[in-house]
C-alpha atoms as a PDB file:
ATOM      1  CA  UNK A   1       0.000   0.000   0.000  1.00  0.00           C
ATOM      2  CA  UNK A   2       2.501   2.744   1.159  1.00  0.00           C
ATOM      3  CA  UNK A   3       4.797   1.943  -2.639  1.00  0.00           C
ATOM      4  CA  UNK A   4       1.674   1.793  -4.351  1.00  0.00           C
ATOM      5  CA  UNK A   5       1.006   5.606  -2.855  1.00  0.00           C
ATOM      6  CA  UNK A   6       4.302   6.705  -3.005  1.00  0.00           C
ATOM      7  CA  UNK A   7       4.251   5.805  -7.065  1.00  0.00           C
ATOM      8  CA  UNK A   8       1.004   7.237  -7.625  1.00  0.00           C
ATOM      9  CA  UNK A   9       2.730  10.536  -5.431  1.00  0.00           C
ATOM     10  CA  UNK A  10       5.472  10.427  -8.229  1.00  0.00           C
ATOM     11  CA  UNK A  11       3.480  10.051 -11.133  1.00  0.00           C
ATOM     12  CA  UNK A  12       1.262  13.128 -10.622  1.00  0.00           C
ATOM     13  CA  UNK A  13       4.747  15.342  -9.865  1.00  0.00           C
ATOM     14  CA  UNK A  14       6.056  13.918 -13.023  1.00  0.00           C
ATOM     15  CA  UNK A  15       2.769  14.897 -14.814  1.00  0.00           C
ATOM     16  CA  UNK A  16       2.953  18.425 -13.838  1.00  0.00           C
ATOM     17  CA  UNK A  17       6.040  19.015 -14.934  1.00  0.00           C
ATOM     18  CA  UNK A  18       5.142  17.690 -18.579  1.00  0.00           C
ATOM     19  CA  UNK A  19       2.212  19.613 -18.453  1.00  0.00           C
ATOM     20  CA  UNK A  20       4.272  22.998 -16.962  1.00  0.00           C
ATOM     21  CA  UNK A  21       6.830  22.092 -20.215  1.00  0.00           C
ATOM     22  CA  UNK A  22       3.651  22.104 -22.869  1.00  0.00           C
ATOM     23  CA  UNK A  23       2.068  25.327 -21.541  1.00  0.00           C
ATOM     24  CA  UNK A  24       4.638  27.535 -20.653  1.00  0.00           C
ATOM     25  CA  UNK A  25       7.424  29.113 -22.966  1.00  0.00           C
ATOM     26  CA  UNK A  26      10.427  29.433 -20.635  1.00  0.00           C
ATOM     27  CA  UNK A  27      13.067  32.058 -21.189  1.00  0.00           C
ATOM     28  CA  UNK A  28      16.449  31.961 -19.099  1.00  0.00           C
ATOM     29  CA  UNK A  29      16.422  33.956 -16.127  1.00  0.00           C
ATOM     30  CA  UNK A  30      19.239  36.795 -16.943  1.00  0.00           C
ATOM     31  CA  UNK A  31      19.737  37.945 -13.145  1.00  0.00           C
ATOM     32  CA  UNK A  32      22.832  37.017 -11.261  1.00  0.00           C
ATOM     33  CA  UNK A  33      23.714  33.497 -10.305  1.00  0.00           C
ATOM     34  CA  UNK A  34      23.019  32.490  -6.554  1.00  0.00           C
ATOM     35  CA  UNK A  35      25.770  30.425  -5.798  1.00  0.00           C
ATOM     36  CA  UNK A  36      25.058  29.017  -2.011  1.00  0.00           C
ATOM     37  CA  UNK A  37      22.018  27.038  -0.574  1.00  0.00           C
ATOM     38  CA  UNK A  38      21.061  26.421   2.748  1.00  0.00           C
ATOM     39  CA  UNK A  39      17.152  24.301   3.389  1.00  0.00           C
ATOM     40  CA  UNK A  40      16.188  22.284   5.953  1.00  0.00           C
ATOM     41  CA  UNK A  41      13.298  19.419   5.469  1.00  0.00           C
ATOM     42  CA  UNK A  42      10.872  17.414   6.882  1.00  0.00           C
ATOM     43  CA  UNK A  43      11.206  13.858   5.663  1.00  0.00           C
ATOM     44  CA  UNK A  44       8.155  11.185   5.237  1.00  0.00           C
ATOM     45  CA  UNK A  45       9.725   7.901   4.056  1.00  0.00           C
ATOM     46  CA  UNK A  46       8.025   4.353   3.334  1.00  0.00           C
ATOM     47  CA  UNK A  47      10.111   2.966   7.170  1.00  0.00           C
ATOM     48  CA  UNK A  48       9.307   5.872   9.089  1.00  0.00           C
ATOM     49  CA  UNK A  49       9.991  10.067   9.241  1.00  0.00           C
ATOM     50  CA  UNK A  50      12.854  12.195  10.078  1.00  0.00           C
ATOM     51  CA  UNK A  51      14.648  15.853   9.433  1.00  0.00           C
ATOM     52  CA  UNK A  52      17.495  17.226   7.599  1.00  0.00           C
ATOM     53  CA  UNK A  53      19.745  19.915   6.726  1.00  0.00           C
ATOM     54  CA  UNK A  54      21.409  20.404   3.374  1.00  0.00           C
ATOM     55  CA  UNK A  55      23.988  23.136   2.034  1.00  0.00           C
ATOM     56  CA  UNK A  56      24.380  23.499  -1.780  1.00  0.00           C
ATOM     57  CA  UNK A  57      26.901  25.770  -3.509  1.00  0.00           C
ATOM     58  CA  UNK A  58      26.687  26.124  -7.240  1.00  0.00           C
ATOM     59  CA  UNK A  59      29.085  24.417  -9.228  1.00  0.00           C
ATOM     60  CA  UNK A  60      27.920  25.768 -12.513  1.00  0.00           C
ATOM     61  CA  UNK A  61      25.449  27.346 -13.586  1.00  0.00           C
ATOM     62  CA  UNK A  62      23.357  23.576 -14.036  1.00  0.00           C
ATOM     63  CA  UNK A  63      25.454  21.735 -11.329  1.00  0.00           C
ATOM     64  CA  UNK A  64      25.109  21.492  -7.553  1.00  0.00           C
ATOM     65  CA  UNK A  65      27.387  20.412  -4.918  1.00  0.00           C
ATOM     66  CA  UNK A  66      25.543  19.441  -1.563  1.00  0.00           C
ATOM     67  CA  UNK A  67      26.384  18.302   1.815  1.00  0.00           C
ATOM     68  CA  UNK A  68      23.535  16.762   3.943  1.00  0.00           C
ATOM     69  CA  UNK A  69      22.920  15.516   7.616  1.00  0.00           C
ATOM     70  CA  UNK A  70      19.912  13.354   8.024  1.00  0.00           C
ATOM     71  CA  UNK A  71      18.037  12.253  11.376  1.00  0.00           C
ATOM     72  CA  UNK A  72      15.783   9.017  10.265  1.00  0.00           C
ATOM     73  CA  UNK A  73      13.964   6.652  12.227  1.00  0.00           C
ATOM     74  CA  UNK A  74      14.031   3.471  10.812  1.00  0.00           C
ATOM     75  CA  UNK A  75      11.359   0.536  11.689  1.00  0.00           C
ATOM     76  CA  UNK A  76      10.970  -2.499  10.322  1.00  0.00           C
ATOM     77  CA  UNK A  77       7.832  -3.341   7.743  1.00  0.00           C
ATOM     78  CA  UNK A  78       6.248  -6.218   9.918  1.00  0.00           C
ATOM     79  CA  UNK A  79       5.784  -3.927  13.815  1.00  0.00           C
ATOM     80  CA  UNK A  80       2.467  -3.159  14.685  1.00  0.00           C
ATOM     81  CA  UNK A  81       1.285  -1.773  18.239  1.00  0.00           C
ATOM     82  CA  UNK A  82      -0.875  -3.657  20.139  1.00  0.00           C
ATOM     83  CA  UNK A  83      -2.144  -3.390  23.931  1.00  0.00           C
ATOM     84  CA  UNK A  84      -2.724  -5.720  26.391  1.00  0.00           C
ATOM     85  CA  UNK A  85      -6.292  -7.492  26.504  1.00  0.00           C
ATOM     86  CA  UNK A  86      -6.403  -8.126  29.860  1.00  0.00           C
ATOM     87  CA  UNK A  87      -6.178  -4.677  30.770  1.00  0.00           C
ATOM     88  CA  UNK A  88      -7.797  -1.668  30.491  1.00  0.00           C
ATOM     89  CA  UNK A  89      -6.232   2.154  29.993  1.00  0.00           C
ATOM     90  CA  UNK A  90      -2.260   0.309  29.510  1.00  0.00           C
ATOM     91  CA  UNK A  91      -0.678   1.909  26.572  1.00  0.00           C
ATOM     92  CA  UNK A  92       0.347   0.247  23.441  1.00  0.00           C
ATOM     93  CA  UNK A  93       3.508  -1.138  22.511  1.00  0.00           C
ATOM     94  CA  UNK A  94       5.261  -3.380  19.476  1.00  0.00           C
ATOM     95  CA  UNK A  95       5.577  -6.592  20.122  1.00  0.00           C
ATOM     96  CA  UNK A  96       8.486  -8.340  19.353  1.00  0.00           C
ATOM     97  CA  UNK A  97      10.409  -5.505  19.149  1.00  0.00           C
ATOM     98  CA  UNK A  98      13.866  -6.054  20.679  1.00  0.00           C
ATOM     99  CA  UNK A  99      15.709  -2.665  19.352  1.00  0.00           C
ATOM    100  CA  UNK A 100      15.041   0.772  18.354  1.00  0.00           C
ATOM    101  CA  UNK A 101      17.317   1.992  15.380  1.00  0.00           C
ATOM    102  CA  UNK A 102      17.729   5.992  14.676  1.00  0.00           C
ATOM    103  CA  UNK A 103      20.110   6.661  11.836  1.00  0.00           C
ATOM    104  CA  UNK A 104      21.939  10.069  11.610  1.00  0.00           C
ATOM    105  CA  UNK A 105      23.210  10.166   7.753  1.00  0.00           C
ATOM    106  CA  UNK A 106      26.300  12.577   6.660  1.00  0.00           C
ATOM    107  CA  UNK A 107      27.129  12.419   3.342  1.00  0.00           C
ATOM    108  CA  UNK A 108      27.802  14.417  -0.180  1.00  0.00           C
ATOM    109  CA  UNK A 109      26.305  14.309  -3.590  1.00  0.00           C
ATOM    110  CA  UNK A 110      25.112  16.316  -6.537  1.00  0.00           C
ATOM    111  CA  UNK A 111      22.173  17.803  -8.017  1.00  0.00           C
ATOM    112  CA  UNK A 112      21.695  18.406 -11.871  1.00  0.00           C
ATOM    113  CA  UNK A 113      19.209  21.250 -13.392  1.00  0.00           C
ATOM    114  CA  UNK A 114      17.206  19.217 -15.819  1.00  0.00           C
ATOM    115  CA  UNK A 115      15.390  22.727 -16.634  1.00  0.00           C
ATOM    116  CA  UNK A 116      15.498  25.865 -14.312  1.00  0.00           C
ATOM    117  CA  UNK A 117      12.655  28.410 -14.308  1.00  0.00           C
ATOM    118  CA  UNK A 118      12.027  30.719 -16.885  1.00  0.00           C
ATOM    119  CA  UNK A 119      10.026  33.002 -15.097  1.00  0.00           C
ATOM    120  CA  UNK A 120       9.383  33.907 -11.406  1.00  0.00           C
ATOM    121  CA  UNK A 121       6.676  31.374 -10.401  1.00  0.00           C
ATOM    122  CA  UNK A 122       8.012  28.938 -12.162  1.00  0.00           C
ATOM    123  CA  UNK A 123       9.088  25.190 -11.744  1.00  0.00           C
ATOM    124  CA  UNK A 124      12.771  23.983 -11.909  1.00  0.00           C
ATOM    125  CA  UNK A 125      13.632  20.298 -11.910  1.00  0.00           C
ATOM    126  CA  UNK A 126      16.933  18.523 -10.714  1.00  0.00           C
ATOM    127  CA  UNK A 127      18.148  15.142 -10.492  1.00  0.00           C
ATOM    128  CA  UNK A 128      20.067  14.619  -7.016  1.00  0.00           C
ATOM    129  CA  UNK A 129      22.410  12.114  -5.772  1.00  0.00           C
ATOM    130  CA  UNK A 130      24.369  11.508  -2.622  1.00  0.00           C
ATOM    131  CA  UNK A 131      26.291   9.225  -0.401  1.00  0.00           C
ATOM    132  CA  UNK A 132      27.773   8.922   2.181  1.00  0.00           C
ATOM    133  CA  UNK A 133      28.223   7.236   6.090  1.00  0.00           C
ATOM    134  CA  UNK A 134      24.615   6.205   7.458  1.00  0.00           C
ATOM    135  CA  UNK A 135      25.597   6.249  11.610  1.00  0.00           C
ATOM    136  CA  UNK A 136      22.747   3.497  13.116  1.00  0.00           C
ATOM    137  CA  UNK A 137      22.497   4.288  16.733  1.00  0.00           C
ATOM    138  CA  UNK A 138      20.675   1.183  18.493  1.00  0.00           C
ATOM    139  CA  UNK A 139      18.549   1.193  21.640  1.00  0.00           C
ATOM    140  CA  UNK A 140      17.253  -1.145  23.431  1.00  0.00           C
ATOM    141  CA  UNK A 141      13.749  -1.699  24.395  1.00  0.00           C
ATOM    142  CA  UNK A 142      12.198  -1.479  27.744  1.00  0.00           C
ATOM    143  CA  UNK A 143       8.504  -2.326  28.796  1.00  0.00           C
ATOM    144  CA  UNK A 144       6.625  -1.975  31.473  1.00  0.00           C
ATOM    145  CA  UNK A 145       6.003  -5.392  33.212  1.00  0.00           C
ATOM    146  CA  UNK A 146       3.456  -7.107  35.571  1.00  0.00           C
ATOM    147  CA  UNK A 147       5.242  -9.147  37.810  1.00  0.00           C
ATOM    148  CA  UNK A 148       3.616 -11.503  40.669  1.00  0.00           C
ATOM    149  CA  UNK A 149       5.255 -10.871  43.837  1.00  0.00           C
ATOM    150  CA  UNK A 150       3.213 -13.900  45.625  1.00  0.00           C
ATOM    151  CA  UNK A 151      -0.040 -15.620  45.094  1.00  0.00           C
ATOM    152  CA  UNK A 152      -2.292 -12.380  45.549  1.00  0.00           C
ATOM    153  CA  UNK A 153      -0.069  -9.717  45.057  1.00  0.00           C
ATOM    154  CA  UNK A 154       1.178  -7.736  41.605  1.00  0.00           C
ATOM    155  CA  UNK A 155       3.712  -5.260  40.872  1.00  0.00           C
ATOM    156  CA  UNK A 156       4.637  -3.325  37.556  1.00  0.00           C
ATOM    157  CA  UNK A 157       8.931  -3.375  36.829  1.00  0.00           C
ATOM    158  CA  UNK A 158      10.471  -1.879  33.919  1.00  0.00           C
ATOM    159  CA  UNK A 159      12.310  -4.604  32.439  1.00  0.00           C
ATOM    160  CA  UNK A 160      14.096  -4.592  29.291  1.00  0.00           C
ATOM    161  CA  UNK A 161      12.278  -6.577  26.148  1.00  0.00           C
ATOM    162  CA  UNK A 162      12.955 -10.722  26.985  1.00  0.00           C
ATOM    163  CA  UNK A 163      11.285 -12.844  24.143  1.00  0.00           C
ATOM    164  CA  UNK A 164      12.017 -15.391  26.196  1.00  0.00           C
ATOM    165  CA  UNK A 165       9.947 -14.704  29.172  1.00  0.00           C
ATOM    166  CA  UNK A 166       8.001 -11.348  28.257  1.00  0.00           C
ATOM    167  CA  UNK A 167       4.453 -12.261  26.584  1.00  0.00           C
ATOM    168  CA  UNK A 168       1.107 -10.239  25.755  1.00  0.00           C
ATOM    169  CA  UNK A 169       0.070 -11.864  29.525  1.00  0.00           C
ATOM    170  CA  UNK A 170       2.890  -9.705  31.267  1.00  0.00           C
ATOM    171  CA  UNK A 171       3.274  -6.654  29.082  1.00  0.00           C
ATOM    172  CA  UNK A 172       1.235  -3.598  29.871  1.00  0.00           C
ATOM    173  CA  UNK A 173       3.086  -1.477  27.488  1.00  0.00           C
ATOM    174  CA  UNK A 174       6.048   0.602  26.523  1.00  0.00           C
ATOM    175  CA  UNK A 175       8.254   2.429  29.295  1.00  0.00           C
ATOM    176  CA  UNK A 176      10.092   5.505  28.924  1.00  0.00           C
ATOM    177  CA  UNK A 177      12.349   6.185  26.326  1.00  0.00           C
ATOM    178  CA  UNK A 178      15.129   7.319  28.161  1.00  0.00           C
ATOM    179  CA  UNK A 179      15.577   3.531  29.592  1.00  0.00           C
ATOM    180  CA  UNK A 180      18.460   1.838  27.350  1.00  0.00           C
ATOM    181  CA  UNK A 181      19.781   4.905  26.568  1.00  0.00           C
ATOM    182  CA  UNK A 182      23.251   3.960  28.510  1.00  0.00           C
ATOM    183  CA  UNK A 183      23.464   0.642  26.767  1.00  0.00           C
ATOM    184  CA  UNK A 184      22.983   2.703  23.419  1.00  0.00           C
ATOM    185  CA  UNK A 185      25.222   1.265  20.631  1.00  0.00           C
ATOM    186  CA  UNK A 186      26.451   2.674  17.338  1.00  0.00           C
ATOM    187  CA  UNK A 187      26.728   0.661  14.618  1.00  0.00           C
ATOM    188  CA  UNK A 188      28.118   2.778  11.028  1.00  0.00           C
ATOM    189  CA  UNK A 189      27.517   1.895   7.403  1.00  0.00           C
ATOM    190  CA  UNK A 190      27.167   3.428   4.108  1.00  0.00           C
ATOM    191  CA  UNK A 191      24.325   4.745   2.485  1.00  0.00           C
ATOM    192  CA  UNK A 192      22.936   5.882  -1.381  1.00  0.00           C
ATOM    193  CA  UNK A 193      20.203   7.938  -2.165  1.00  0.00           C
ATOM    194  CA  UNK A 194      18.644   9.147  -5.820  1.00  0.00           C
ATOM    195  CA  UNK A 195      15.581  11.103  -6.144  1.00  0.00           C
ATOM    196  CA  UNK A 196      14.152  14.474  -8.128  1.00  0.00           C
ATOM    197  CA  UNK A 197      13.950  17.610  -6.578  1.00  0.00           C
ATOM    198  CA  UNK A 198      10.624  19.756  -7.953  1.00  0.00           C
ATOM    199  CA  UNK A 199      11.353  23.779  -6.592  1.00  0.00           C
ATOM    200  CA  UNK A 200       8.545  26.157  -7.208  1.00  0.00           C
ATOM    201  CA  UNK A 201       9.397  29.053  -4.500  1.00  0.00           C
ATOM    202  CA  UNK A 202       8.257  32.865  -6.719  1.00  0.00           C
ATOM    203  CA  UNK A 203      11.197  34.363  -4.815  1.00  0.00           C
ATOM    204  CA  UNK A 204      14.724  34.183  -6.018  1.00  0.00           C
ATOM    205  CA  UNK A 205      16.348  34.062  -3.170  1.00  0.00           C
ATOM    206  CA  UNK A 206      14.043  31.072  -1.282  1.00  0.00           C
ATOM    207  CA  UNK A 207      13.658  27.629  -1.772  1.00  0.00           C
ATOM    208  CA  UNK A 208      10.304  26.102  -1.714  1.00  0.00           C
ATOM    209  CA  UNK A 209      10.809  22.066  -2.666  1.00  0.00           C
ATOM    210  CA  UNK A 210       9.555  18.929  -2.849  1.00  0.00           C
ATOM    211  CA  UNK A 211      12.148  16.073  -3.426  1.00  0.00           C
ATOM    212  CA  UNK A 212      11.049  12.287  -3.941  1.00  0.00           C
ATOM    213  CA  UNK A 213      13.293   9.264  -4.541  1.00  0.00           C
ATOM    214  CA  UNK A 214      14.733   6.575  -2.659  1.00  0.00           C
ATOM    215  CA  UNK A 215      17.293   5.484  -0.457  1.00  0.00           C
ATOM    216  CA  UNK A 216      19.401   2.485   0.476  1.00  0.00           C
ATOM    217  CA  UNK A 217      21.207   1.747   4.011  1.00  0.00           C
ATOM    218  CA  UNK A 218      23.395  -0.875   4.347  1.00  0.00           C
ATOM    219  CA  UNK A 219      25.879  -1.965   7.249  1.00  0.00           C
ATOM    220  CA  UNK A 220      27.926  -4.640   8.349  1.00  0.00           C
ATOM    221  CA  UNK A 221      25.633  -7.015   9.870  1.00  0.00           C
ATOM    222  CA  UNK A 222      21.797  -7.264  10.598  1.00  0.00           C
ATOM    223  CA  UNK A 223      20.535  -4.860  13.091  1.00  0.00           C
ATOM    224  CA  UNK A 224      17.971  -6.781  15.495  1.00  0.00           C
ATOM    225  CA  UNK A 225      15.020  -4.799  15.233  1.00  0.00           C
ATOM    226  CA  UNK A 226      12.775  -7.513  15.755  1.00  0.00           C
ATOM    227  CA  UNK A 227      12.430 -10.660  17.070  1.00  0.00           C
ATOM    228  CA  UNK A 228      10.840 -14.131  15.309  1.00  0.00           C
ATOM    229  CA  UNK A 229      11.873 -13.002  12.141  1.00  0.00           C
ATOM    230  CA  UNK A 230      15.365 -12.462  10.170  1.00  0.00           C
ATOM    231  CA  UNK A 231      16.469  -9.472  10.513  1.00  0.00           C
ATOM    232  CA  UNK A 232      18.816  -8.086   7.537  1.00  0.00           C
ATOM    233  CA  UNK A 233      21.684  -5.965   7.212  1.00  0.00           C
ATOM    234  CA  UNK A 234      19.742  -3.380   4.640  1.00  0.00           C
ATOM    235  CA  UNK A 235      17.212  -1.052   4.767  1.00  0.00           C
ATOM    236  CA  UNK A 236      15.253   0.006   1.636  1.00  0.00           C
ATOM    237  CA  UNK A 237      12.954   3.355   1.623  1.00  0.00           C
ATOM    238  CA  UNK A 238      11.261   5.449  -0.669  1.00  0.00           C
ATOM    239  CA  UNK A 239      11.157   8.803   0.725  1.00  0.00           C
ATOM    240  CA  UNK A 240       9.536  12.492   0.069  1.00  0.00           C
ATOM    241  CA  UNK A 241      11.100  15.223   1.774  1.00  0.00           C
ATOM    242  CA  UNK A 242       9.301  18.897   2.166  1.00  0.00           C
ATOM    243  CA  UNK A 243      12.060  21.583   1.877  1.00  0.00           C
ATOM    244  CA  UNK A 244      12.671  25.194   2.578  1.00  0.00           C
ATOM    245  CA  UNK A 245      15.353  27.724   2.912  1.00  0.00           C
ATOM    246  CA  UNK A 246      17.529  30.476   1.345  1.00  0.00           C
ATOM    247  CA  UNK A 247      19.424  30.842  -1.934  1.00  0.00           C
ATOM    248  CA  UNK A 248      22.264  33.901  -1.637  1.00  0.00           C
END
């Protein structure tokens, strides 16, 4: 469902830019060239959300050089919440999931002009691509837990995710994220990312932008995410990312 969206997303952008080409006659902006970049953007990917910040400087006149720093969470496709039925007003939780992953990407790349804007109001295209070190930082989980203390009476621990012992009798629901966060673990790899950058800002000086495309993380060894099922070393997401910012 969420790639079936995401193409259907890409195939209406890519349909008003041919329609953009056939009714508008562009002619070449003459003012000067705005060599630097800076945008920041919100990110919506088919694994989860996250930020970024990106600073372009202008190459040539049809050729970008950018440096980025993405925040992504990353889940895995099969989590879904679920609360405990024996139990009323407990919060919700994943089950199953032993790890929480939070990738910080840093990396370099290019974007190409396929055609800039004529005229103020305009649409300019560009084909991006970057790569660089994708830094997986790995938490573990922690749940809140019902534990019998004798034959009548109950207590709720904190207790760190067990498949062995922790099932949807015990679990009440998901404890506070800041438990784990000593026995946090950083595990780098690589990443590569391709997409199309649509900017349609009237100003000359901002940047208005919406950039689709998708990206690939890879590292050394799985990451355990999740328990019962195999867990790989790769992560594959299709992304769109909002962006805004200044050109000077």
């Amino acid at each position: 469902m969420i790639l079936r969206r995401f193409f259907i997303f890409v195939f209406l952008l890519f349909s008003s830019v041919l329609y953009a080409q056939d009714e508008n006659v562009f002619v070449e902006d003459k003012t000067e060239l705005l060599r630097n970049e800076m945008s920041f953007g919100a990110i919506l990917h088919s694994n989860g959300w996250g930020i970024d910040v990106r600073r372009c400087r202008n190459k040539t006149a049809y050729n970008k050089h950018l440096y980025e720093i993405e925040i992504v969470g990353m889940n895995n496709p099969k989590e879904y919440k679920t609360t405990n039925p024996y139990y009323d007003n407990e919060g919700s939780y994943i089950f199953g999931k032993l790890n929480s992953l939070l990738l910080v990407r840093t990396g370099t790349g290019f974007q190409k002009i396929i055609y800039s804007k004529g005229e103020r109001g305009g649409l300019e295209v560009r084909m991006c691509y970057s790569a660089g070190i994708s830094w997986g930082f790995v938490k573990p989980v922690y749940l809140d837990i019902l534990k019998s203390t004798n034959f009548i009476a109950k207590e709720i621990v904190v207790e760190k995710y067990d498949p062995e012992k922790h099932t949807v009798d015990n679990i009440l629901g998901k404890a506070s994220f800041t438990n784990g966060l000593n026995e946090l673990k950083i595990n780098p790899g690589g990443y590569a990312k391709f997409g199309f950058n649509f900017e349609f800002a009237s100003s000359d000086t901002e940047i208005r932008a919406i950039e689709t495309g998708v990206c690939l993380d890879g590292f050394f060894k799985p990451i355990p995410i999740m328990a019962f099922i195999e867990n790989k070393p790769y992560f594959l997401s299709f992304y769109v990312n909002i962006l805004w910012g200044k050109k000077w």
